[in-house]
PDB file of N, CA and C in Angstrom:
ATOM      1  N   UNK A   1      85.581  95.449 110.107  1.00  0.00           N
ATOM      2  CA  UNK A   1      86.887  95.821 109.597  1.00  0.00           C
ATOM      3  C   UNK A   1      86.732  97.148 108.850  1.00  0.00           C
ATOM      4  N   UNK A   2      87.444  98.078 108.932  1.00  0.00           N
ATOM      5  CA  UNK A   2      87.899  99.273 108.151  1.00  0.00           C
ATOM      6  C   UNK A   2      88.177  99.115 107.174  1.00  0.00           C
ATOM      7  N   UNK A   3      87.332  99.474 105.977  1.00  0.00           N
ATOM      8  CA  UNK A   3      88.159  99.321 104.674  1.00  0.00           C
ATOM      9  C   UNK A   3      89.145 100.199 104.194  1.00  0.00           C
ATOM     10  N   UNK A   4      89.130 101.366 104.855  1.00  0.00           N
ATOM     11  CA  UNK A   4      90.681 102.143 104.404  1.00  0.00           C
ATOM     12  C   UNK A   4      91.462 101.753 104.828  1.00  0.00           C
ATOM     13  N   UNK A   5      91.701 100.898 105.807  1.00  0.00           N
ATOM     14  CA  UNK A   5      92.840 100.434 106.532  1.00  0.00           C
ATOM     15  C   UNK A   5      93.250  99.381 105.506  1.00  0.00           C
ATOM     16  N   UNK A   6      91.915  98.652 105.200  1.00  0.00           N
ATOM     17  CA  UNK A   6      92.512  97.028 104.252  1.00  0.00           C
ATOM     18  C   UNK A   6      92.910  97.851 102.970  1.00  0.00           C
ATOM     19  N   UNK A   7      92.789  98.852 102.156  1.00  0.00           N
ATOM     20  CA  UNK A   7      93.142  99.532 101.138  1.00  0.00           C
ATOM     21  C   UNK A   7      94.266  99.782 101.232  1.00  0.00           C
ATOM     22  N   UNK A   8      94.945 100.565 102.863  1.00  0.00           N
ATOM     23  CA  UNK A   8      96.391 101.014 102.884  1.00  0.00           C
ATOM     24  C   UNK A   8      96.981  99.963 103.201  1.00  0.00           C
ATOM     25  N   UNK A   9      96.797  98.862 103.729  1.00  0.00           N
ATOM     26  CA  UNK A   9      97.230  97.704 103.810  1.00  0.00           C
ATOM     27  C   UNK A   9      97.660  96.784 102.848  1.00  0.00           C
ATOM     28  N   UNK A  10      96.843  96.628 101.873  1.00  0.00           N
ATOM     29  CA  UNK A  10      97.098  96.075 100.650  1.00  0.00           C
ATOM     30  C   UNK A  10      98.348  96.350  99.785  1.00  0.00           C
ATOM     31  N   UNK A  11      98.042  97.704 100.043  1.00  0.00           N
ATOM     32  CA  UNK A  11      99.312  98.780  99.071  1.00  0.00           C
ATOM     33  C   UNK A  11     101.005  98.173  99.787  1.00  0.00           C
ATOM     34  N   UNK A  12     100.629  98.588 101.111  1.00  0.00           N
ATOM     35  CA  UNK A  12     102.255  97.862 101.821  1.00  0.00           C
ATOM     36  C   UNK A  12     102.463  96.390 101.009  1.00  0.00           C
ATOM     37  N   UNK A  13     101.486  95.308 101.291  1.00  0.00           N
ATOM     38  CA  UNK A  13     101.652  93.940 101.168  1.00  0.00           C
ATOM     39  C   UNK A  13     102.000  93.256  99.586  1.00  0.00           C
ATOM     40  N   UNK A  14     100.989  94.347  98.679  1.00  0.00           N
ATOM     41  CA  UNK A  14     101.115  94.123  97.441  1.00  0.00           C
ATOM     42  C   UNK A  14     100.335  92.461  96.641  1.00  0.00           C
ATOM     43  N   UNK A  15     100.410  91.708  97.655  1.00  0.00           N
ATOM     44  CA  UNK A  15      99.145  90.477  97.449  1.00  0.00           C
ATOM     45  C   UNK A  15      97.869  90.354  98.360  1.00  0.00           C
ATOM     46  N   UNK A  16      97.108  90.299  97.519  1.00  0.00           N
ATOM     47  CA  UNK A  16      95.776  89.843  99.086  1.00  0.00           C
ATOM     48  C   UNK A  16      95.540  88.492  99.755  1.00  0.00           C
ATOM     49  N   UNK A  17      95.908  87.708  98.705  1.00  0.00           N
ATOM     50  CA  UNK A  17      95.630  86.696  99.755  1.00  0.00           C
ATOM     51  C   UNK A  17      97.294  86.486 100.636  1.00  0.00           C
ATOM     52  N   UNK A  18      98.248  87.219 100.556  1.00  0.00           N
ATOM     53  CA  UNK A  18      99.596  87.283 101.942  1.00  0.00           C
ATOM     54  C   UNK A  18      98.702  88.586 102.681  1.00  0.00           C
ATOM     55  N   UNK A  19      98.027  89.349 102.213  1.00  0.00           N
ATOM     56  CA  UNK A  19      97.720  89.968 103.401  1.00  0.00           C
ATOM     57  C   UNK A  19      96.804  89.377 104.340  1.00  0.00           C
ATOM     58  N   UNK A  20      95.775  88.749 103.955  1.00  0.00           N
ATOM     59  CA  UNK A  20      94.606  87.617 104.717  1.00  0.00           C
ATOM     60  C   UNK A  20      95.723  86.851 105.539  1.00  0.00           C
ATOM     61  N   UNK A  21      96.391  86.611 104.815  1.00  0.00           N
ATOM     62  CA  UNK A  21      97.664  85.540 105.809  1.00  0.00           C
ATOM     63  C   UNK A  21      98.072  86.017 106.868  1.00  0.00           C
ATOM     64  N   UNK A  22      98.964  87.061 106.500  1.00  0.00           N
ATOM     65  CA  UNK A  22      99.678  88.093 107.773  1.00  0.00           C
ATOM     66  C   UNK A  22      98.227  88.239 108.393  1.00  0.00           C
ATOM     67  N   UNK A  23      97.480  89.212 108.435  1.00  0.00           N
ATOM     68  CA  UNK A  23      96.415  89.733 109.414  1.00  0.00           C
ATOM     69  C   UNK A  23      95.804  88.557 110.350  1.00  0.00           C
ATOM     70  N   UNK A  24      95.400  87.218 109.184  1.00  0.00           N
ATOM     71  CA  UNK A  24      95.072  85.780 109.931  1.00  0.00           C
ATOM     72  C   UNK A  24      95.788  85.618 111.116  1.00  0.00           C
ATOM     73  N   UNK A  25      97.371  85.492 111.094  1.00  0.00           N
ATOM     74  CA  UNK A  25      97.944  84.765 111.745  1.00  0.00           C
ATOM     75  C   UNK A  25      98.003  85.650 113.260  1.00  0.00           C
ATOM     76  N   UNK A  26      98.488  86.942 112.822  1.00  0.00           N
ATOM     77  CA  UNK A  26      98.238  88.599 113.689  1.00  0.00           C
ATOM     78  C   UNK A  26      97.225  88.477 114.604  1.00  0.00           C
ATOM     79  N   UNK A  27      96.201  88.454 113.817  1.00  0.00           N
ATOM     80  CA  UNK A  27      94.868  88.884 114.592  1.00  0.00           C
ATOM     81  C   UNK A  27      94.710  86.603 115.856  1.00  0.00           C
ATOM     82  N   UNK A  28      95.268  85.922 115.409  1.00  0.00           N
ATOM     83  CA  UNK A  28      95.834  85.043 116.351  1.00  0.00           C
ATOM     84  C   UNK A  28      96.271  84.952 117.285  1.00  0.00           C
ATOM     85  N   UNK A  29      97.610  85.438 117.285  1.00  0.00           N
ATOM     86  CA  UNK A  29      98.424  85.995 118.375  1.00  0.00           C
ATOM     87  C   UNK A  29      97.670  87.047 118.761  1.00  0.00           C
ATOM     88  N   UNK A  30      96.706  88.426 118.590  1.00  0.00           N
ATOM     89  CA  UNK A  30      96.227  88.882 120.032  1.00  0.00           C
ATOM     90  C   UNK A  30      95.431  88.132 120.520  1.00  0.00           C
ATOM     91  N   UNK A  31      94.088  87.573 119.861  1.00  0.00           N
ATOM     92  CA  UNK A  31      93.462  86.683 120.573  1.00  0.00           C
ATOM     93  C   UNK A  31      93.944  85.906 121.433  1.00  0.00           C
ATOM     94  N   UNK A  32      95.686  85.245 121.650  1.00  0.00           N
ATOM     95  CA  UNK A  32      96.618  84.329 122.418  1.00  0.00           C
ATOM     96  C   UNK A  32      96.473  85.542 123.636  1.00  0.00           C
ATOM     97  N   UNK A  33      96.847  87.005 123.440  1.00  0.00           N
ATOM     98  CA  UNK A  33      96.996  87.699 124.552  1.00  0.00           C
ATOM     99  C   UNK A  33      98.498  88.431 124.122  1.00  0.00           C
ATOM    100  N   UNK A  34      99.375  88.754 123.123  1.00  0.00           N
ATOM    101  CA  UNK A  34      99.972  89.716 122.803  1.00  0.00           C
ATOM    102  C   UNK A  34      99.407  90.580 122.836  1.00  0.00           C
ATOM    103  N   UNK A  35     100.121  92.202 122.797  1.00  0.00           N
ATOM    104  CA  UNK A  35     100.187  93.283 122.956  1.00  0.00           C
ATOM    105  C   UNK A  35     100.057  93.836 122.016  1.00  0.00           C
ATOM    106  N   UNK A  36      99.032  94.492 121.528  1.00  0.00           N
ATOM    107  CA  UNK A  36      99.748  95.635 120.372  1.00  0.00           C
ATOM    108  C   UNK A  36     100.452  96.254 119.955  1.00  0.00           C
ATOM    109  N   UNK A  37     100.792  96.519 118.680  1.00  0.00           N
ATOM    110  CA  UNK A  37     101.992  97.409 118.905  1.00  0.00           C
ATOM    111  C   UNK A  37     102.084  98.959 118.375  1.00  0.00           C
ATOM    112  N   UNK A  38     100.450  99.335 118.128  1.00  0.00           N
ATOM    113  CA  UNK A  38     100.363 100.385 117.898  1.00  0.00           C
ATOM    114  C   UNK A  38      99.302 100.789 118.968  1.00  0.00           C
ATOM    115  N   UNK A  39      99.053 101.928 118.880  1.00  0.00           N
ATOM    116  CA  UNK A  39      98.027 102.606 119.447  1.00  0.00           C
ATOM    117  C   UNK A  39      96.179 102.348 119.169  1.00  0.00           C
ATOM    118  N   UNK A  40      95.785 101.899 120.162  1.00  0.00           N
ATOM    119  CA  UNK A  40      94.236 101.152 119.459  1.00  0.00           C
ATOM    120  C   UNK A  40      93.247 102.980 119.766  1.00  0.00           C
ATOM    121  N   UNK A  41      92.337 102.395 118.491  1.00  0.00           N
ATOM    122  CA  UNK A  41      91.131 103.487 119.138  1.00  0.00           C
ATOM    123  C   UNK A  41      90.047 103.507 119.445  1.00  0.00           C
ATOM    124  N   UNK A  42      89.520 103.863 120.225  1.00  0.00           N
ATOM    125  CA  UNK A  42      87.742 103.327 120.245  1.00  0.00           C
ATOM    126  C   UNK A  42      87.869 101.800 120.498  1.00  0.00           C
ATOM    127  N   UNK A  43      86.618 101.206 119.672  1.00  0.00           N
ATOM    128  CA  UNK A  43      86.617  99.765 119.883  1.00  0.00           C
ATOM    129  C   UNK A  43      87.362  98.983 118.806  1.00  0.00           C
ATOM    130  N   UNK A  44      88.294  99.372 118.180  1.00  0.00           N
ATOM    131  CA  UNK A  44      89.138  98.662 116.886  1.00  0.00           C
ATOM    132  C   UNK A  44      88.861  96.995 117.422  1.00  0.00           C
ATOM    133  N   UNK A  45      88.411  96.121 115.926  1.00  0.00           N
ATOM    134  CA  UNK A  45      88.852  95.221 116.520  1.00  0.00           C
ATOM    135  C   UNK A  45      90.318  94.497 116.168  1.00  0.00           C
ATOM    136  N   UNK A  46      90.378  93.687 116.307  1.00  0.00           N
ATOM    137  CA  UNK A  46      91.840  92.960 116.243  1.00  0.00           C
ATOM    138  C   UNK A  46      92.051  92.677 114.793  1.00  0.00           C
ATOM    139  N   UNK A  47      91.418  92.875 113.618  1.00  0.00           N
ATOM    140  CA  UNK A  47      91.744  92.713 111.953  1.00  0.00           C
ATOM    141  C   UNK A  47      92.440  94.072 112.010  1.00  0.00           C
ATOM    142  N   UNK A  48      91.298  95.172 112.652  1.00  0.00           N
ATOM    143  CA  UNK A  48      91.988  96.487 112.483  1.00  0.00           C
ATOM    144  C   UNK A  48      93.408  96.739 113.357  1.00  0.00           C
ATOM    145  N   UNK A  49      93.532  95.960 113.843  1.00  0.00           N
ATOM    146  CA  UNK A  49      94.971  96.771 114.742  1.00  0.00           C
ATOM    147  C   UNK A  49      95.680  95.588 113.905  1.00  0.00           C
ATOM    148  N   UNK A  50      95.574  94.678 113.142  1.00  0.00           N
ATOM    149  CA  UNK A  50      96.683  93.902 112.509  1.00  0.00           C
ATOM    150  C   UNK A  50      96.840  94.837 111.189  1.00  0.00           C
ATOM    151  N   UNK A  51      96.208  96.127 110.737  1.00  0.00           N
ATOM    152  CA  UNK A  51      96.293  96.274 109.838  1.00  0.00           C
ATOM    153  C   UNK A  51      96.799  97.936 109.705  1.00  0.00           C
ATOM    154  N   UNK A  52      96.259  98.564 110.807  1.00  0.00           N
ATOM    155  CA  UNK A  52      97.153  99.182 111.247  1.00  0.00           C
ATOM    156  C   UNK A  52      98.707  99.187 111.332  1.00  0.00           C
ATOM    157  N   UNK A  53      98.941  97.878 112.512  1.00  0.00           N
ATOM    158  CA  UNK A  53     100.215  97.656 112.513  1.00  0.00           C
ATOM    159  C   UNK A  53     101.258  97.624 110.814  1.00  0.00           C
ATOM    160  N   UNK A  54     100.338  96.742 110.220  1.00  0.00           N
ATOM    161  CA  UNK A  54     101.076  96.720 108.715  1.00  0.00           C
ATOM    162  C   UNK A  54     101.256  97.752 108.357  1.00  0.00           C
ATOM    163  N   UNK A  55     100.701  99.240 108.234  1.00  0.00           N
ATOM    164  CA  UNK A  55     100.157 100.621 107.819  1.00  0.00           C
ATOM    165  C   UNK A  55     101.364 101.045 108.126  1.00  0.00           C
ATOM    166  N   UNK A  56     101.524 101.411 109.681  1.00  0.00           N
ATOM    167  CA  UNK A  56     102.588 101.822 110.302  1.00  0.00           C
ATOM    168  C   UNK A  56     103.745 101.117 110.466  1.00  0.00           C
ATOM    169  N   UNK A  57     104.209 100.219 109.381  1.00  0.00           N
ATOM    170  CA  UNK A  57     105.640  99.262 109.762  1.00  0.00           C
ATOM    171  C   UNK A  57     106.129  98.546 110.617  1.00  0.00           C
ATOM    172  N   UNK A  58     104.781  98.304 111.922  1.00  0.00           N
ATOM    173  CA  UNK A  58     105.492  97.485 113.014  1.00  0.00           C
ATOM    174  C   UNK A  58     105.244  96.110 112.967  1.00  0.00           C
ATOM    175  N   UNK A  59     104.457  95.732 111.860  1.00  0.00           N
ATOM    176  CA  UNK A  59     104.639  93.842 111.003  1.00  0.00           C
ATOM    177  C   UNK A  59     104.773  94.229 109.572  1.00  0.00           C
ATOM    178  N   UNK A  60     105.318  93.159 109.934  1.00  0.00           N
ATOM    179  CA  UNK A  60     105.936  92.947 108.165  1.00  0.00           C
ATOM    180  C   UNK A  60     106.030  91.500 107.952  1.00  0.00           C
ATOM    181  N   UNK A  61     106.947  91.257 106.776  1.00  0.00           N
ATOM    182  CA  UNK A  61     107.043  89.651 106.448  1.00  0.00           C
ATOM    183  C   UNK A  61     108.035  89.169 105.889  1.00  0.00           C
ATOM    184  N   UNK A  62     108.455  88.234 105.984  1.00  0.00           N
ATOM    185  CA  UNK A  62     109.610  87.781 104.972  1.00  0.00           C
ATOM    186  C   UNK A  62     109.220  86.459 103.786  1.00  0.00           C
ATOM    187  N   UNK A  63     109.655  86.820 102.303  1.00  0.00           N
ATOM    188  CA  UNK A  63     108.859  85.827 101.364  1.00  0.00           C
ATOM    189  C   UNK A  63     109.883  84.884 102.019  1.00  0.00           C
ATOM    190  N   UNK A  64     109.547  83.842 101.953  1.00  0.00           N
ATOM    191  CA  UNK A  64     110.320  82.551 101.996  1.00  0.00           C
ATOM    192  C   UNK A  64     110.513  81.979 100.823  1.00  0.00           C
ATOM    193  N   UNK A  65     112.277  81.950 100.554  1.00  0.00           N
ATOM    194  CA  UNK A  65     112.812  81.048  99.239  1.00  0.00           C
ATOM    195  C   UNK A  65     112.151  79.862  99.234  1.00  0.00           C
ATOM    196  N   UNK A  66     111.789  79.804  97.385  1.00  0.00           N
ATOM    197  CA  UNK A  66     111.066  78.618  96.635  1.00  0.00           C
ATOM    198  C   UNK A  66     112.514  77.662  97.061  1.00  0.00           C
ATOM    199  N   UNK A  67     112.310  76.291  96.941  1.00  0.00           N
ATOM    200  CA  UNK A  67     113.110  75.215  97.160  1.00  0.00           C
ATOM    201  C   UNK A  67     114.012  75.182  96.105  1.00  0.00           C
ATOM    202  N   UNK A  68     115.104  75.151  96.277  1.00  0.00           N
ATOM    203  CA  UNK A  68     116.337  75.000  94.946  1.00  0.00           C
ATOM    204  C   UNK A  68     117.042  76.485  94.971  1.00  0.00           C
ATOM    205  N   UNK A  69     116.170  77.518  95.565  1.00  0.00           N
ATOM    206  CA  UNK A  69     117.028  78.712  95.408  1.00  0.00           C
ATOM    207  C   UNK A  69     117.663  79.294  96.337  1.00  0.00           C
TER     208      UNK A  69
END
C-alpha cells in the first residue's frame, strides 16, 4: 500500500477506522471483478486503487443515522 495515498485518503474520510471500512469493503468488490473507476498504474494493488478512488471523489460514503434520529 502507498502511504501517501492512505495520508490523502485519511484527510477526505476524516476517521481511520471508516476509512479501513470503505477501502475493506472496495478493495472486495474488485476482488468480486468490478471495474475501477479511476485510472490504475503500474502494478497498483487494489488498497491502492480504493484509495485513489477516495482521493479523486469517485467513492465516498454516507454516515448512517444513529437510531431515534
Amino acid at each position: 500500500m502507498i502511504s501517501h495515498l492512505v495520508d490523502e485518503a485519511a484527510k477526505k474520510v476524516g476517521s481511520t477506522p471508516l476509512l479501513v471500512n470503505i477501502v475493506s469493503k472496495r478493495v472486495r468488490q474488485l476482488n468480486a471483478g468490478h471495474k475501477p473507476m479511476v485510472d490504475t498504474l503500474g502494478r497498483m494493488g487494489l488498497a491502492d486503487i480504493a484509495l485513489k478512488e477516495i482521493i479523486e471523489g469517485k467513492l465516498t460514503h454516507e454516515a448512517k443515522p444513529k437510531d431515534g434520529q
